[in-house]
C-alpha atoms as a PDB file:
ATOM      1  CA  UNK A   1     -13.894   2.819 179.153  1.00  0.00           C
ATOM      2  CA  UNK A   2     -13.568   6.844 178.675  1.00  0.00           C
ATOM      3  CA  UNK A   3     -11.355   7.624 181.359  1.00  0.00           C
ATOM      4  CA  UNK A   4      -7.363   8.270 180.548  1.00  0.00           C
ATOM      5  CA  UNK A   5      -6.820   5.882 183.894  1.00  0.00           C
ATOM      6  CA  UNK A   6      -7.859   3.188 181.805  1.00  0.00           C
ATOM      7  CA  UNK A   7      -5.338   3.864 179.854  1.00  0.00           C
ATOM      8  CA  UNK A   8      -2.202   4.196 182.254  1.00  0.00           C
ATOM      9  CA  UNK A   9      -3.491   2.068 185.369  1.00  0.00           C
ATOM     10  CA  UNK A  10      -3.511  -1.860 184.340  1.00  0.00           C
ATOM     11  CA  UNK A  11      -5.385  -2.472 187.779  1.00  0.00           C
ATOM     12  CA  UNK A  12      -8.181   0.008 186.877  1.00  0.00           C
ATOM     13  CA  UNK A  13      -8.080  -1.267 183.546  1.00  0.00           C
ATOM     14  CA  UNK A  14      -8.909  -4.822 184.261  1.00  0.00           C
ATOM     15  CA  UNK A  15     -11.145  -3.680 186.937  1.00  0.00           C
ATOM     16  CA  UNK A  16     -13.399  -1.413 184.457  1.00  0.00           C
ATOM     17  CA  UNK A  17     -13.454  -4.094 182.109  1.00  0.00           C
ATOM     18  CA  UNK A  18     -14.516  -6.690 184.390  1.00  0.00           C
ATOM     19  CA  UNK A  19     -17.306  -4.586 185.987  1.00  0.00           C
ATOM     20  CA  UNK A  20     -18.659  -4.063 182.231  1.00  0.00           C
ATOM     21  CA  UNK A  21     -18.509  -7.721 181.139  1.00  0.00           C
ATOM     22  CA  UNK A  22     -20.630  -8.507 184.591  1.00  0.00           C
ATOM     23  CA  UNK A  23     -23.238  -5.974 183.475  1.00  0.00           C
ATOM     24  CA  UNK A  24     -23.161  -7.029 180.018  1.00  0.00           C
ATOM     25  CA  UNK A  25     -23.034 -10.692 180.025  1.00  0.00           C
ATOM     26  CA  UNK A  26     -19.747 -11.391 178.654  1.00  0.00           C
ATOM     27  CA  UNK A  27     -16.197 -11.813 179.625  1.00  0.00           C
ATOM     28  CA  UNK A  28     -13.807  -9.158 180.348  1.00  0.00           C
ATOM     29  CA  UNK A  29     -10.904 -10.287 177.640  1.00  0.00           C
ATOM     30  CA  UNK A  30     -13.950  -9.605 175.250  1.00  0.00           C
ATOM     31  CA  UNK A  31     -14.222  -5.714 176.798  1.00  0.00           C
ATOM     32  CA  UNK A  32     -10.107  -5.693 176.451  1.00  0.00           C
ATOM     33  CA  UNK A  33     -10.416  -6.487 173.156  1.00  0.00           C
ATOM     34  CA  UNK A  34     -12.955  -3.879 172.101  1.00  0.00           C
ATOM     35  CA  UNK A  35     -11.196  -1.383 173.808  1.00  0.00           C
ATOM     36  CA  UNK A  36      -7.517  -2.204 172.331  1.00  0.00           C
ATOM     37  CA  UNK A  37      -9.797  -2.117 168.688  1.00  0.00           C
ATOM     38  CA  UNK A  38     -10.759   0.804 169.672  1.00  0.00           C
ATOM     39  CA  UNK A  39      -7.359   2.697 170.297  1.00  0.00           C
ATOM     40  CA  UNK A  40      -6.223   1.133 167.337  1.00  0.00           C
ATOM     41  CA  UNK A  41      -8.960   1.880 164.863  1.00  0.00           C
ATOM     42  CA  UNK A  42     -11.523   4.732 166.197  1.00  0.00           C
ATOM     43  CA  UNK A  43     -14.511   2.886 166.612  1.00  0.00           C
ATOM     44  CA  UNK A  44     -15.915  -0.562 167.815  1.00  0.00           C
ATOM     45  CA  UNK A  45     -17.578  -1.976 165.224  1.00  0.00           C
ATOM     46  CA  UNK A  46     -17.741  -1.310 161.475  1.00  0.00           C
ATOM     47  CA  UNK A  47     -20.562  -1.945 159.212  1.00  0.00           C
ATOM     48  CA  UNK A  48     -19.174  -4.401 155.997  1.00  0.00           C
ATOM     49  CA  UNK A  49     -18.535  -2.486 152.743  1.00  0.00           C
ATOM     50  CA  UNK A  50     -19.115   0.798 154.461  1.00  0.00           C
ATOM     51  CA  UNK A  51     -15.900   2.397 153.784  1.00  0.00           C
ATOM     52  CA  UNK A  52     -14.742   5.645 154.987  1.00  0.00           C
ATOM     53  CA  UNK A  53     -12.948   4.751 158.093  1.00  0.00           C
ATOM     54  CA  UNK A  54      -9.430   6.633 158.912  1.00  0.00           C
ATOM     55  CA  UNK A  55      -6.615   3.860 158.171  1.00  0.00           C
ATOM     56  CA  UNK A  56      -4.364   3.970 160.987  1.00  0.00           C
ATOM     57  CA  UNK A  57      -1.462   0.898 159.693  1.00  0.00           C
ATOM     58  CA  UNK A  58       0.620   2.265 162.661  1.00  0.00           C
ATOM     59  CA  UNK A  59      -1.845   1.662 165.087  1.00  0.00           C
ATOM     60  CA  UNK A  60      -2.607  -1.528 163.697  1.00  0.00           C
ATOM     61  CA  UNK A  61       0.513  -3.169 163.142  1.00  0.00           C
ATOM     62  CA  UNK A  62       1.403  -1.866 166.500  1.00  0.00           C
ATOM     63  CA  UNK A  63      -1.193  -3.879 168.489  1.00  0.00           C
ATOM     64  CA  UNK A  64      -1.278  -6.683 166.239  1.00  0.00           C
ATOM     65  CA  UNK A  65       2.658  -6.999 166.683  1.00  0.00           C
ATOM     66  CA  UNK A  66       3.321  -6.220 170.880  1.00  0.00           C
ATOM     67  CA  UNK A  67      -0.167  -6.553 172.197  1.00  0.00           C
ATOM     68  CA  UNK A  68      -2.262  -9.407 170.815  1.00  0.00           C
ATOM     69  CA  UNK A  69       1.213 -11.531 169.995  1.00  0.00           C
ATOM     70  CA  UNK A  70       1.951 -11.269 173.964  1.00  0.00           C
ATOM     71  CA  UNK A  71       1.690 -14.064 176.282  1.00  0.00           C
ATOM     72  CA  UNK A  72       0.456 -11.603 178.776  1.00  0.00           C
ATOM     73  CA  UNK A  73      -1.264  -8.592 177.557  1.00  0.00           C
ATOM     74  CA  UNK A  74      -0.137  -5.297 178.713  1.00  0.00           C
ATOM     75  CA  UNK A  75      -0.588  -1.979 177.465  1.00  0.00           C
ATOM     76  CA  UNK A  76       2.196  -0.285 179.373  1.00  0.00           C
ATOM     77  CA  UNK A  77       4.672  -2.802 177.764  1.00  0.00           C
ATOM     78  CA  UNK A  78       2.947  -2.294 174.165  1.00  0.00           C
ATOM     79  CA  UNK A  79       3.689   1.182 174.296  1.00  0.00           C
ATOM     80  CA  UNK A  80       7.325   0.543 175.318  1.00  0.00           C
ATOM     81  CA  UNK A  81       8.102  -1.639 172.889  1.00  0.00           C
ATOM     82  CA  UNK A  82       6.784   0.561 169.886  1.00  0.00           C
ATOM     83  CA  UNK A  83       9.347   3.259 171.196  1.00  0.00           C
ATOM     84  CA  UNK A  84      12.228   0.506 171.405  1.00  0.00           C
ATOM     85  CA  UNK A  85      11.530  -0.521 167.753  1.00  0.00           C
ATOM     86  CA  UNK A  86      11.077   2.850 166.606  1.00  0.00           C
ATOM     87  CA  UNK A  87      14.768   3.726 167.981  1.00  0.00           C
ATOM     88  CA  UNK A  88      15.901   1.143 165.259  1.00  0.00           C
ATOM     89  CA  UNK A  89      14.067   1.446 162.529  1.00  0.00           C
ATOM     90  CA  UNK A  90      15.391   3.543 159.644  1.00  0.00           C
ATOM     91  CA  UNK A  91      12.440   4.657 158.559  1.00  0.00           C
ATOM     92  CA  UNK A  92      13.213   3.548 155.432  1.00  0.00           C
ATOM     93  CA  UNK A  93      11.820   0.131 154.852  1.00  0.00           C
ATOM     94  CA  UNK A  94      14.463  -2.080 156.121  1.00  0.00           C
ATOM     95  CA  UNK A  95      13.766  -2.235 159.799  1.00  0.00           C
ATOM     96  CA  UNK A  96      11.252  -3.811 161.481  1.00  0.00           C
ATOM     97  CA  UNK A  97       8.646  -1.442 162.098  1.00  0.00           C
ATOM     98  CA  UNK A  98       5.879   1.369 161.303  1.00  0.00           C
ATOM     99  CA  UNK A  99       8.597   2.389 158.991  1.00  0.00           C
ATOM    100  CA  UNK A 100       8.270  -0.723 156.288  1.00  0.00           C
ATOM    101  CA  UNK A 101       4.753  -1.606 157.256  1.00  0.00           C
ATOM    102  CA  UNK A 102       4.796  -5.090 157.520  1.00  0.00           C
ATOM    103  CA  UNK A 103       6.047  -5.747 161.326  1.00  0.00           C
ATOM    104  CA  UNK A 104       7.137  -9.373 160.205  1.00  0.00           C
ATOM    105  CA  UNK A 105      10.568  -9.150 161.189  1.00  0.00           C
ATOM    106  CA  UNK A 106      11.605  -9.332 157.201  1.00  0.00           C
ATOM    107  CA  UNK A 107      13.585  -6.038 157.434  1.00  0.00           C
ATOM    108  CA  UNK A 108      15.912  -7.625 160.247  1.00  0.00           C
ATOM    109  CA  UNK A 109      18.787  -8.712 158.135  1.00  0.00           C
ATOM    110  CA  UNK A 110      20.237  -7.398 154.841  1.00  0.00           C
ATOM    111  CA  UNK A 111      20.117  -8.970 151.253  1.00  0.00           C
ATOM    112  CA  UNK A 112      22.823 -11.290 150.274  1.00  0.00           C
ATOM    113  CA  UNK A 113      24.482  -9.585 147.337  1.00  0.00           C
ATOM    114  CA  UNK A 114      27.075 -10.357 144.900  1.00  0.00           C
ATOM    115  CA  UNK A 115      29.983  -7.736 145.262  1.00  0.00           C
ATOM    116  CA  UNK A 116      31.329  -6.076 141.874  1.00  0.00           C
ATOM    117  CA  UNK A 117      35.176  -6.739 141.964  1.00  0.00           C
ATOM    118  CA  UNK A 118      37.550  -4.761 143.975  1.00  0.00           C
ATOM    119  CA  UNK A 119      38.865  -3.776 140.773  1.00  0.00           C
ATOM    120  CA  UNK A 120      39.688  -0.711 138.794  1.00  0.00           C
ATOM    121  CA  UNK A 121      37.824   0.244 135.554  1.00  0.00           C
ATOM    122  CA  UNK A 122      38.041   2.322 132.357  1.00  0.00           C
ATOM    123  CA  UNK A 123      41.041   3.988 134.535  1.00  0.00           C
ATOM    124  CA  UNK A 124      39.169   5.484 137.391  1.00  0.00           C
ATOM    125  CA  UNK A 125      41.661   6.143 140.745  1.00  0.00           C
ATOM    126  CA  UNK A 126      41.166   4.429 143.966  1.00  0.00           C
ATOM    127  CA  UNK A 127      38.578   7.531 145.079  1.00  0.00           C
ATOM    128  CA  UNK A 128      36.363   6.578 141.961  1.00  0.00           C
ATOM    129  CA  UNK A 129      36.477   3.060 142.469  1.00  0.00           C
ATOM    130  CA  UNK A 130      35.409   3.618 145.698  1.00  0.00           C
ATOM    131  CA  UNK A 131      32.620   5.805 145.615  1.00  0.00           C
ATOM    132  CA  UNK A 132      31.484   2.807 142.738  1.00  0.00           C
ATOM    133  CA  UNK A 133      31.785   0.359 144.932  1.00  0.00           C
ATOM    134  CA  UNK A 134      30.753   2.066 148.135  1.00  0.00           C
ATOM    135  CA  UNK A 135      27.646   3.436 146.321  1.00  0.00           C
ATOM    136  CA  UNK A 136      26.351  -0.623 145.472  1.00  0.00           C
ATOM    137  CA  UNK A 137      26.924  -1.370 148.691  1.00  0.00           C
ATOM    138  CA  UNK A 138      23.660  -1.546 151.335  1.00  0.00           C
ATOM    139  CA  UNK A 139      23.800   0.394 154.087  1.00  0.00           C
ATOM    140  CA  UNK A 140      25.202  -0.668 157.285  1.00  0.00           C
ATOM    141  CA  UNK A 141      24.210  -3.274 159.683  1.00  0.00           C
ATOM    142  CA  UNK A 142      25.878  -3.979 162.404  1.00  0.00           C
ATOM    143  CA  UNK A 143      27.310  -8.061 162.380  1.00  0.00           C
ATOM    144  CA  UNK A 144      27.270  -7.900 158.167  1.00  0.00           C
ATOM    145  CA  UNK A 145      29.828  -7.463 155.511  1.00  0.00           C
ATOM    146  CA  UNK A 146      28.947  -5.741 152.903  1.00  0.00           C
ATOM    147  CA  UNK A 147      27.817  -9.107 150.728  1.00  0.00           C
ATOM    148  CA  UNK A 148      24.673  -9.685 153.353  1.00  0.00           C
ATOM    149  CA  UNK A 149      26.534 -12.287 154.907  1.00  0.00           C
ATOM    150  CA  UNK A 150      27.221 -12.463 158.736  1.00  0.00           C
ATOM    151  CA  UNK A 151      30.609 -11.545 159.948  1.00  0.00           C
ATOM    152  CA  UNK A 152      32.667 -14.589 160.042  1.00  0.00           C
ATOM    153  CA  UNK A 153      36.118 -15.769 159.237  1.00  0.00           C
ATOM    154  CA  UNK A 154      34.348 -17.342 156.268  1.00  0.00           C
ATOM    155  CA  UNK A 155      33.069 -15.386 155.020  1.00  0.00           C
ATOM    156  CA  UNK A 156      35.824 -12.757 154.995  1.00  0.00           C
ATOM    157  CA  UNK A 157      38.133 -14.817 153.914  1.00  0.00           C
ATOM    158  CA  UNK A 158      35.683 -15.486 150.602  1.00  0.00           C
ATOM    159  CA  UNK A 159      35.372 -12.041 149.876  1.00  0.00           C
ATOM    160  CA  UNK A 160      39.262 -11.544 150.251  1.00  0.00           C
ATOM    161  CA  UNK A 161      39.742 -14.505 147.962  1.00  0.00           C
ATOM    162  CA  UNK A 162      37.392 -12.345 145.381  1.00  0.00           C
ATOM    163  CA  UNK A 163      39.046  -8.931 146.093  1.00  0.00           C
ATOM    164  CA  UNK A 164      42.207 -11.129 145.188  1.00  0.00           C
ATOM    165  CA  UNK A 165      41.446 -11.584 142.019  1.00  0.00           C
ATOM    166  CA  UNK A 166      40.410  -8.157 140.952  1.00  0.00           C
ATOM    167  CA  UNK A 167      43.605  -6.954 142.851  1.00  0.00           C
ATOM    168  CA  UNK A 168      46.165  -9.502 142.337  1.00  0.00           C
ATOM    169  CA  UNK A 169      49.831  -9.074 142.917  1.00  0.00           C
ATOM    170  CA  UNK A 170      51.916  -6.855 141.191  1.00  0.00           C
ATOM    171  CA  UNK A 171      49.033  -4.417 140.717  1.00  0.00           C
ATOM    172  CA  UNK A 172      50.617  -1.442 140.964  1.00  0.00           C
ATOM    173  CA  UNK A 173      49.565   1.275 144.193  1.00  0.00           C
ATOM    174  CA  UNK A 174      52.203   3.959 145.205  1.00  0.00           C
ATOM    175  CA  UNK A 175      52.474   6.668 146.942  1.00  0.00           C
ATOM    176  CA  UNK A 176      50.933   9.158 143.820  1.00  0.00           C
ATOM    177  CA  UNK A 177      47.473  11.040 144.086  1.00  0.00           C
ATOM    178  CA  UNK A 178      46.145   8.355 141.526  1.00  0.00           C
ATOM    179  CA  UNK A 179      46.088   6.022 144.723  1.00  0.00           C
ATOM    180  CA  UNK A 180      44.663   8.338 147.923  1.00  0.00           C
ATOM    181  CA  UNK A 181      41.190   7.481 149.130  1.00  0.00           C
ATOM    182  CA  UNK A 182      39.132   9.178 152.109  1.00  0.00           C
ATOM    183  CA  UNK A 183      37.902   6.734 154.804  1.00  0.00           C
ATOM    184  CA  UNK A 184      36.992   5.910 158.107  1.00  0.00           C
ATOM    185  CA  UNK A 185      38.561   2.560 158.484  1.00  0.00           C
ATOM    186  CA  UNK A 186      41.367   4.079 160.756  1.00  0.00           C
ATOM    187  CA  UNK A 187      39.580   5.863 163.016  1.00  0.00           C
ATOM    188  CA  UNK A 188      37.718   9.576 161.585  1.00  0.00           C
ATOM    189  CA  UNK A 189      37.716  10.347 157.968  1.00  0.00           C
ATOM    190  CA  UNK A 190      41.170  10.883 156.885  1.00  0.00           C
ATOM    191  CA  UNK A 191      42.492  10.918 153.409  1.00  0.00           C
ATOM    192  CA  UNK A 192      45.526   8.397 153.070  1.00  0.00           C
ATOM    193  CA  UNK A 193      47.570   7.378 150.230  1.00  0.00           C
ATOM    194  CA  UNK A 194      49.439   4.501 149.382  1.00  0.00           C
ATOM    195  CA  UNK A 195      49.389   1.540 151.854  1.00  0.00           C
ATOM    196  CA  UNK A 196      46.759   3.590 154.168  1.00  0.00           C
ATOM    197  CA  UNK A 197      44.308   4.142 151.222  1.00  0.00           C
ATOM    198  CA  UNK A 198      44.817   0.494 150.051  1.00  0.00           C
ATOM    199  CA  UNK A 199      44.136  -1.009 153.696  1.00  0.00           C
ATOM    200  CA  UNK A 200      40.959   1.539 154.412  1.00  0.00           C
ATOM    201  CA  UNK A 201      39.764   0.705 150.693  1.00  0.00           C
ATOM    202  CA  UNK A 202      39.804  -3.052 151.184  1.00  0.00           C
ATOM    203  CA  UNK A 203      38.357  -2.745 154.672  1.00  0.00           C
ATOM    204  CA  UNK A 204      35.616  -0.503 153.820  1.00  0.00           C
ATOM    205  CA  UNK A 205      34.723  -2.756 150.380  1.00  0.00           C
ATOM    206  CA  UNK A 206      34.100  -5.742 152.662  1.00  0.00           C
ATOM    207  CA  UNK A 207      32.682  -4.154 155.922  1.00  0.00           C
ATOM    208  CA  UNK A 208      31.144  -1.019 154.836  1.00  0.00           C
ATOM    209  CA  UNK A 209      32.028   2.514 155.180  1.00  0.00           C
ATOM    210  CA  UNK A 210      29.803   3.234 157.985  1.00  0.00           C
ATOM    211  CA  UNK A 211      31.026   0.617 159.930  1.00  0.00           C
ATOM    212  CA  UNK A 212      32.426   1.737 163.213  1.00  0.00           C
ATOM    213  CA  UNK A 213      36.329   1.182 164.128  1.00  0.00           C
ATOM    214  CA  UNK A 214      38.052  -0.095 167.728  1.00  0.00           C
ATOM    215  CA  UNK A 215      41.276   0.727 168.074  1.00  0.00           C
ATOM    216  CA  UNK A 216      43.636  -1.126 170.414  1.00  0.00           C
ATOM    217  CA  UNK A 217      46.935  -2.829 170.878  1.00  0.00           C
ATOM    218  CA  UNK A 218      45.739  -6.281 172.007  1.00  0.00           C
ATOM    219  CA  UNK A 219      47.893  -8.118 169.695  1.00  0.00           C
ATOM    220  CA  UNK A 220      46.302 -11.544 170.700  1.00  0.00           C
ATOM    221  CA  UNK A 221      43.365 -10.037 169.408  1.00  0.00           C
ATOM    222  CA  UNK A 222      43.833  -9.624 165.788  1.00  0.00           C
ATOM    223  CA  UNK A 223      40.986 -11.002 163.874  1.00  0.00           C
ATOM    224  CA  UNK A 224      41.066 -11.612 159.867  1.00  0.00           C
ATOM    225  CA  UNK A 225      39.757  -8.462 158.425  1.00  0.00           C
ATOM    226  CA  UNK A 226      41.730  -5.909 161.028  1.00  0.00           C
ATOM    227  CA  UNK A 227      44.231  -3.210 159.723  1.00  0.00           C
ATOM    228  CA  UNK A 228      47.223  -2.967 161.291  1.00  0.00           C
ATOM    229  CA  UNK A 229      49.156   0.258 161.073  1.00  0.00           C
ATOM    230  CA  UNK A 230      52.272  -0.683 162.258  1.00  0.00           C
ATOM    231  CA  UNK A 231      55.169   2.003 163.370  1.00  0.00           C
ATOM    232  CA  UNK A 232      58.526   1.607 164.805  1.00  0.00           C
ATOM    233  CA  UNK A 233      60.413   5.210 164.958  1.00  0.00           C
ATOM    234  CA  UNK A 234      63.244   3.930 166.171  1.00  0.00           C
ATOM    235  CA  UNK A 235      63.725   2.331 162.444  1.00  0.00           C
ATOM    236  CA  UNK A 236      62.165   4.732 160.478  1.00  0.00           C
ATOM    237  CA  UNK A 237      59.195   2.503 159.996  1.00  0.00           C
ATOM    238  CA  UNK A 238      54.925   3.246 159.104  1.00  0.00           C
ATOM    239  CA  UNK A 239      53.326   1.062 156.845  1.00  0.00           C
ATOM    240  CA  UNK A 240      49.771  -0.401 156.885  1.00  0.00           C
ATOM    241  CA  UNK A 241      48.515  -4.087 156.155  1.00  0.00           C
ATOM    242  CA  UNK A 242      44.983  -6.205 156.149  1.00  0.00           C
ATOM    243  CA  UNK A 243      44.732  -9.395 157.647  1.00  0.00           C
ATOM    244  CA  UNK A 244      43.835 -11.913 155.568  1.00  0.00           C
ATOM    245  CA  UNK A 245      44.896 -14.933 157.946  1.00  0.00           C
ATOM    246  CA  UNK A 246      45.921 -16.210 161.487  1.00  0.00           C
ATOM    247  CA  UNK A 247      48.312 -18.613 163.143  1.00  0.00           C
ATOM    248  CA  UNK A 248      49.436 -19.464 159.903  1.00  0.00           C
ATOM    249  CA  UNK A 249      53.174 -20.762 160.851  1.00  0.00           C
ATOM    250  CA  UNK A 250      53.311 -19.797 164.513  1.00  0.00           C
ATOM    251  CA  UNK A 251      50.602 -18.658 167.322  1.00  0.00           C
ATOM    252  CA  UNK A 252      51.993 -15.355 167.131  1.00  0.00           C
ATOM    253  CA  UNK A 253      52.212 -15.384 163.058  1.00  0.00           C
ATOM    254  CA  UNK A 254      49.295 -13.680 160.600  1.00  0.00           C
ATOM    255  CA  UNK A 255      49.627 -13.009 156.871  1.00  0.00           C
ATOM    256  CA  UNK A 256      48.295  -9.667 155.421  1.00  0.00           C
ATOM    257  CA  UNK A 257      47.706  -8.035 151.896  1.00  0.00           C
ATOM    258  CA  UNK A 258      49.601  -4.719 151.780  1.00  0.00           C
ATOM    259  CA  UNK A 259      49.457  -1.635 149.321  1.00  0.00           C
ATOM    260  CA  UNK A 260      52.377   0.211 148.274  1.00  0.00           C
ATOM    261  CA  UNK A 261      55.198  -2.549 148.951  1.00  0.00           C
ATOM    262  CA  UNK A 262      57.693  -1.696 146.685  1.00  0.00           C
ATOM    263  CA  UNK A 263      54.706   0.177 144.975  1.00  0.00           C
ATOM    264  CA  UNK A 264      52.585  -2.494 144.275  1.00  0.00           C
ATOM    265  CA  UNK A 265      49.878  -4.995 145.896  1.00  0.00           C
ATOM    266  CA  UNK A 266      50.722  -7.738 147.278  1.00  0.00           C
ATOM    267  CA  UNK A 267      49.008 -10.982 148.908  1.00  0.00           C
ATOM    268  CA  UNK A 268      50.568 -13.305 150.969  1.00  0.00           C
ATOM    269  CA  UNK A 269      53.062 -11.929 153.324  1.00  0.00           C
ATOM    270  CA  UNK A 270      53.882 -13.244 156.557  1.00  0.00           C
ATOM    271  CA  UNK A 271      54.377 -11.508 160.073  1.00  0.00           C
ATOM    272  CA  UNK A 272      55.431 -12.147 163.527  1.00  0.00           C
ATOM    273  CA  UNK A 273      54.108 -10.070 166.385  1.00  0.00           C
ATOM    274  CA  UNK A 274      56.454 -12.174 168.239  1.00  0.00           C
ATOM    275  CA  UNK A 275      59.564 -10.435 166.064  1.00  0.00           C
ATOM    276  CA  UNK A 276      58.237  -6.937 166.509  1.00  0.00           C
ATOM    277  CA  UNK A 277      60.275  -4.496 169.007  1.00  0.00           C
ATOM    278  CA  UNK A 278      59.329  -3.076 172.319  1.00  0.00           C
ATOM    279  CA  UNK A 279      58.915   0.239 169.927  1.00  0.00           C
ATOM    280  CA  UNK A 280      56.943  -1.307 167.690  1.00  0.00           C
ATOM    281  CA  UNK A 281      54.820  -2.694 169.828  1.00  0.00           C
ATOM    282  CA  UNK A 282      54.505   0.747 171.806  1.00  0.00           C
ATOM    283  CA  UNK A 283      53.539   2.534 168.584  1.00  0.00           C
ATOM    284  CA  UNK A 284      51.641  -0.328 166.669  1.00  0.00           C
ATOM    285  CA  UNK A 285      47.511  -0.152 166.598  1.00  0.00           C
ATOM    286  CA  UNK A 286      44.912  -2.441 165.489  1.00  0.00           C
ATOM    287  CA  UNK A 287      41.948  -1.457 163.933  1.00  0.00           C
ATOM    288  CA  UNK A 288      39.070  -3.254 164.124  1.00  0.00           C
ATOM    289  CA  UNK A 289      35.528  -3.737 162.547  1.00  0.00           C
ATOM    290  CA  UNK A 290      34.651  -6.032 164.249  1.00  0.00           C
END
């Protein structure tokens, strides 16, 4: 089957393939699969212990994964495929595809992973600590917290109770240099201090630091997790919190972790969106990971 048509017309395809299996005595899936071997491995047959033939593992994995694994063969929708999965692999062995040469779907979801503590050591600032714990963390897939475990309430909540510990109340976070940190969590890197670099430092240690950020002001939105960076002009107010629950007391209620609250940490604290002013509300934004 020399000609290219063979290639890009299916009709002339099957028809070429059924004209040779008449003239040859066998069946025209048998011709198919010759000539699929053949695109994927140079030649039609290979004498045993030869050696010497090209390895192609693209090629291979390629029609081993979309074309003989299809309930109806097609080499149109082969080819699409292997573009669609090459968009999303990494290239790097954790997607699924030529890129960590197994094509068995293993590189779909991260490792589970336990998290070192959000927690300072041998005196490092909140930058430091960061780029520790940013640097253990895998990179970023979208649904996952930084653990390997799917986005969930749960699961959050778990990883806050951890961060807890290595953070607890009282730990002290002001407004000095010692605590600034550079993140994405509220929208474009920005370097923050005080509450801001607490509630992007907590956000990035559980979702990652790649992970991309909404922002709205759908306030029966907020999910555990969020930052809120809430603002009210008309009493002088800016200040920053994580959400660490929901509905707690009231439909409208949520308790948060804050930085920089009387400069130190806190856990705990309760809010009312129901309380908040019509400035407040105007100037208030969510952001969310989610």
């Amino acid at each position: 089957m020399p000609s290219p048509g063979s290639i890009t017309d299916r009709s002339y395809r099957l028809a070429l393939a059924k004209e040779i299996a008449r003239e040859q005595g066998t069946t025209y899936k048998r011709v198919l699969r010759l000539y699929y071997r053949y695109l994927a491995q140079g030649v039609l047959t290979s004498p045993k212990n030869c050696g010497g033939r090209e390895s192609r593992p693209e090629f291979d994995w390629a029609i081993k994964t979309f074309y003989f694994s299809a309930k109806k063969f097609s080499l149109q929708a082969c080819v699409v495929l292997i573009k669609l999965d090459e968009m999303k692999d990494t290239g790097d062995g954790s997607g699924d595809g030529p890129g960590d040469n197994t094509g068995d779907n293993t590189g779909d979801t991260p490792t589970e992973i336990t998290r070192s503590p959000f927690a300072f050591q041998d005196n490092e600032n909140v930058q430091q600590m960061m780029n520790r714990l940013n640097a253990e963390a895998p990179k970023y897939y979208e649904g996952y917290l930084t653990n390997g475990k799917p986005i969930t309430e749960e699961n959050i909540q778990a990883m806050l109770a951890e961060a807890e510990k290595g953070m607890p109340s009282k730990t002290k976070w002001d407004t000095s240099n010692f605590y600034k940190y550079g993140t994405k969590a509220l929208s474009g890197y920005t370097i923050h201090y005080a509450c801001g670099a607490y509630a992007g430092a907590l956000s990035d240690y559980i979702f990652g630091k790649d992970a991309p950020v909404t922002r709205h002001q759908n306030f029966e939105d907020i999910k555990i997790g969020d930052v809120i960076w809430i603002k009210d002009s008309s009493i002088g107010d800016a200040h920053a919190v994580f959400v660490t629950a929901l509905h707690t007391s009231s439909v409208d209620s949520y308790e948060y972790t804050d930085g920089n609250n009387g400069g130190r940490v806190w856990w705990g604290w309760q809010d009312y969106v129901g309380d908040w002013s019509a400035t407040k509300k105007i100037e208030t934004y969510v952001y969310s990971r989610y």
